[in-house]
N, C-alpha and C. Protein backbone atom coordinates (compact mmCIF):
# COMPACT_ATOMS: atom_id res chain seq x y z
N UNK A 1 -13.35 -7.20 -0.39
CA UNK A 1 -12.16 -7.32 0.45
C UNK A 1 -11.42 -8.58 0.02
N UNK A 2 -9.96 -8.24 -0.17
CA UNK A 2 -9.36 -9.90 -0.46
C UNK A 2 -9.82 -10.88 0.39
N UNK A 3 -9.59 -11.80 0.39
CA UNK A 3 -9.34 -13.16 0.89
C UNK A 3 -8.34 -12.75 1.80
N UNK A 4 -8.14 -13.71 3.24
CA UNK A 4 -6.82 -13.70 3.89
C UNK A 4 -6.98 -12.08 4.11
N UNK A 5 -7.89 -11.36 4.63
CA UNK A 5 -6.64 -9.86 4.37
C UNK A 5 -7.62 -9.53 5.92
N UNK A 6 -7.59 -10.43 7.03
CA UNK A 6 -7.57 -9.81 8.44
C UNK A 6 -6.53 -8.95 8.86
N UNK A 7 -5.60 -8.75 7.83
CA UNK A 7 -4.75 -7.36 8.80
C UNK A 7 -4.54 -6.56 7.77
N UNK A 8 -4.39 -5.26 8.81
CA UNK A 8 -3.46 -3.84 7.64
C UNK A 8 -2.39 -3.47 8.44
N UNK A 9 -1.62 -3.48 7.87
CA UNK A 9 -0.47 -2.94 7.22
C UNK A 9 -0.47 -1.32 7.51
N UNK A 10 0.31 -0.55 8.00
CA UNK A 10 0.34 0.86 7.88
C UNK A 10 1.61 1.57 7.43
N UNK A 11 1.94 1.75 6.22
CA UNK A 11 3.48 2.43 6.07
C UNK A 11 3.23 3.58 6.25
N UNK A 12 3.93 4.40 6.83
CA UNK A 12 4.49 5.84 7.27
C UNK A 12 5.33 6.12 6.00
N UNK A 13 5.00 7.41 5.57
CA UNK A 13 5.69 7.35 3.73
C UNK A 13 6.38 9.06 3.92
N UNK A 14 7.47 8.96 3.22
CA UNK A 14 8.03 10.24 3.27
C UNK A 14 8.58 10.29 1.99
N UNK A 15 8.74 11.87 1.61
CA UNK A 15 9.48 12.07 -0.15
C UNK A 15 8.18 11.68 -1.04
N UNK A 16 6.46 11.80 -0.24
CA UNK A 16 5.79 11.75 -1.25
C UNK A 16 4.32 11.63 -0.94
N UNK A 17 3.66 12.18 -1.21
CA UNK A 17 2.27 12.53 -0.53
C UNK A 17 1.32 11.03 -0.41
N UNK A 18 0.98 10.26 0.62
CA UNK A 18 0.54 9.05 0.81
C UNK A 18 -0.59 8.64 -0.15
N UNK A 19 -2.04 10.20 -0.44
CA UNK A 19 -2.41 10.13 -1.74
C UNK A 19 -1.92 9.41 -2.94
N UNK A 20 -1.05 10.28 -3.38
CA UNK A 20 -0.13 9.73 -4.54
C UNK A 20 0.13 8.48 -4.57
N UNK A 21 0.81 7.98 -3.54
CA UNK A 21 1.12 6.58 -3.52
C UNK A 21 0.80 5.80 -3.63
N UNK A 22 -0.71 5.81 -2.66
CA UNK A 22 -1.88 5.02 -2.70
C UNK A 22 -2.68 4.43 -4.35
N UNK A 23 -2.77 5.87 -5.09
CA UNK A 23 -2.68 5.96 -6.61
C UNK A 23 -2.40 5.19 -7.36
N UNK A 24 -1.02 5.37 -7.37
CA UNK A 24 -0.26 4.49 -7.60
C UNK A 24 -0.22 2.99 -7.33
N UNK A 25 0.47 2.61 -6.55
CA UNK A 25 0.49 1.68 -5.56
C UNK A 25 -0.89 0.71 -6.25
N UNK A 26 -2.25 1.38 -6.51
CA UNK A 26 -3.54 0.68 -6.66
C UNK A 26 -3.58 0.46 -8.05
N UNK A 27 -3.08 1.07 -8.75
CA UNK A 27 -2.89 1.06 -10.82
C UNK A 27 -1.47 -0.23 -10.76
N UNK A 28 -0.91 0.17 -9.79
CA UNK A 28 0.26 -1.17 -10.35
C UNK A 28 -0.45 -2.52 -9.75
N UNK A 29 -0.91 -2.35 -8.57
CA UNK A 29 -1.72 -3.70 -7.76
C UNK A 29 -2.25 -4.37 -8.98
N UNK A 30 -3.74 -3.19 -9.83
CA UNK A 30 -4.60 -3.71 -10.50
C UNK A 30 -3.96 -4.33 -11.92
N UNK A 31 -2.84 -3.50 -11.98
CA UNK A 31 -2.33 -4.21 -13.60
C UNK A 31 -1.52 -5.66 -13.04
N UNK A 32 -1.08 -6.09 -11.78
CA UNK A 32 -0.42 -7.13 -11.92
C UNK A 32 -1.58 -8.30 -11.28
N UNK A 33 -3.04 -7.75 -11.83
CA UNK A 33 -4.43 -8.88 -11.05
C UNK A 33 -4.07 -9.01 -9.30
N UNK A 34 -3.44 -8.46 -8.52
CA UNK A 34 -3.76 -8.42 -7.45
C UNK A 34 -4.56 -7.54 -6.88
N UNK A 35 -5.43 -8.22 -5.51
CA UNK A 35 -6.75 -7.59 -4.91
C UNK A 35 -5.69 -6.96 -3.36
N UNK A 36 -6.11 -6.07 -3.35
CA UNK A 36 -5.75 -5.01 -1.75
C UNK A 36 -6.99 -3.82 -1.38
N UNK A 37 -6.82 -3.88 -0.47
CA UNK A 37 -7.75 -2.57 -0.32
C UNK A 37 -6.47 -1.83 0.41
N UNK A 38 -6.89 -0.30 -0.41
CA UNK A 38 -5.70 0.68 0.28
C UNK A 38 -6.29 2.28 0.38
N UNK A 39 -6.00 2.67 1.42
CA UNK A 39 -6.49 3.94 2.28
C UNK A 39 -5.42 4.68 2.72
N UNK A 40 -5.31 5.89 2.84
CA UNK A 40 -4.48 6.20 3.39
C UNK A 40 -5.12 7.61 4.36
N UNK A 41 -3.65 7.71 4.87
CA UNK A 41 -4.28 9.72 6.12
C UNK A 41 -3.30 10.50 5.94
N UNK A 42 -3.77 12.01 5.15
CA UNK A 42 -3.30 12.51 4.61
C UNK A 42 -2.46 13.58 6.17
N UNK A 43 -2.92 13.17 7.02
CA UNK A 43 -2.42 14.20 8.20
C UNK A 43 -0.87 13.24 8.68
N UNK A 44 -1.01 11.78 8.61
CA UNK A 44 0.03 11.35 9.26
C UNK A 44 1.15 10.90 8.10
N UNK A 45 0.65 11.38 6.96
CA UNK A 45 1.25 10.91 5.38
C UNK A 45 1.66 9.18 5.38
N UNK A 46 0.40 8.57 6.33
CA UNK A 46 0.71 6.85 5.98
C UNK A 46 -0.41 6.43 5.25
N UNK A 47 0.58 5.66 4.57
CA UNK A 47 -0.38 4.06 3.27
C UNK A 47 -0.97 3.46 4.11
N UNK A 48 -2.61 2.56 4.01
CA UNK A 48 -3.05 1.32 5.28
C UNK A 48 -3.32 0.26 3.42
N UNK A 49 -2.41 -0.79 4.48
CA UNK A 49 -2.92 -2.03 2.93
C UNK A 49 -3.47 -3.24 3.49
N UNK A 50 -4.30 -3.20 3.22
CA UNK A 50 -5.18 -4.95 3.58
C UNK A 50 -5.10 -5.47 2.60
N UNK A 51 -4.70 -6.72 2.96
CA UNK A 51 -4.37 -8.12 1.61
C UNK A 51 -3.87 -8.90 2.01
N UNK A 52 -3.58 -10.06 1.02
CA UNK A 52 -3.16 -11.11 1.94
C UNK A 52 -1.46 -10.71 2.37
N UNK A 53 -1.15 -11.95 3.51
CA UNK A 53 0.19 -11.25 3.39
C UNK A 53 1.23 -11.19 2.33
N UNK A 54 1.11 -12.27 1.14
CA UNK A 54 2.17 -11.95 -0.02
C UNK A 54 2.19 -10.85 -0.59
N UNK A 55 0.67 -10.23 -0.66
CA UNK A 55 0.16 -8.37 -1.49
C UNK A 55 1.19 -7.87 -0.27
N UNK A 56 0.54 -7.68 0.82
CA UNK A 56 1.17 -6.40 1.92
C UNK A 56 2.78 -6.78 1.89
N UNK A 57 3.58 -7.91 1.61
CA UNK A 57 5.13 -8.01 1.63
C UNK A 57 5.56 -7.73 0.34
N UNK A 58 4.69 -7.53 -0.97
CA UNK A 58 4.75 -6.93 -2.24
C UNK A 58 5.11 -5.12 -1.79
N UNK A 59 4.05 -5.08 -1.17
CA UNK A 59 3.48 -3.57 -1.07
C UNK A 59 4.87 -2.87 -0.26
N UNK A 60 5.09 -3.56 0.72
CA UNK A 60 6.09 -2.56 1.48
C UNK A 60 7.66 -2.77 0.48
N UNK A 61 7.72 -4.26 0.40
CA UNK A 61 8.68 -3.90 -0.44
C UNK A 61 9.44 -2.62 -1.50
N UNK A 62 8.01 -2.87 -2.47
CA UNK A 62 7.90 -1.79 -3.45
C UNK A 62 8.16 -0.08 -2.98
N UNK A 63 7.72 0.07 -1.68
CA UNK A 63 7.42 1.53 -0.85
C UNK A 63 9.39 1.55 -0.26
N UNK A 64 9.48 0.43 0.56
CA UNK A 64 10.94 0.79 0.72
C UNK A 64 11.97 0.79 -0.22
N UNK A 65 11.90 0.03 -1.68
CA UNK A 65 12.89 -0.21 -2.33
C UNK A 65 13.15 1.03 -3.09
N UNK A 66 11.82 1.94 -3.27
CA UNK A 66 11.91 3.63 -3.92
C UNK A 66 12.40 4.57 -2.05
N UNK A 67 12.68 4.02 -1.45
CA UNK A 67 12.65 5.31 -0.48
C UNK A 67 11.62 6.08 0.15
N UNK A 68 10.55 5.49 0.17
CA UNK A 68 9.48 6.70 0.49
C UNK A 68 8.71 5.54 1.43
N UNK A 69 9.35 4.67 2.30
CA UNK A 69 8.60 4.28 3.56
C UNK A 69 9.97 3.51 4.68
């Protein structure tokens, strides 16, 4: 578990299966050396991201700036 990462984060994701994202989302985390843990529920199609808060203000960023949170 990161460091700092007592909270998650839950984006609600649309225009794209939260799976996918999560996928994603975890291959770009790992190529830029940042630590998150990320889960998602495929019934409510939301991302959950634990990390510190600079990862989780990375993370939503990235999710709203494509449209899909």
């Amino acid at each position: 578990m990161p460091h700092d990462a007592g909270r998650v984060r839950a984006y609600p994701l649309r225009n794209v299966a939260a799976a996918d994202a999560a996928g994603a989302m975890a291959k770009y985390l790992q190529g830029k050396d940042l630590e998150a843990r990320l889960t998602y529920d495929a019934v409510t199609n939301t991302e959950f991201v634990s990390a510190c808060p600079a990862v989780r203000e990375r993370v939503g960023d990235l999710l709203a700036g494509r449209g899909i949170a």
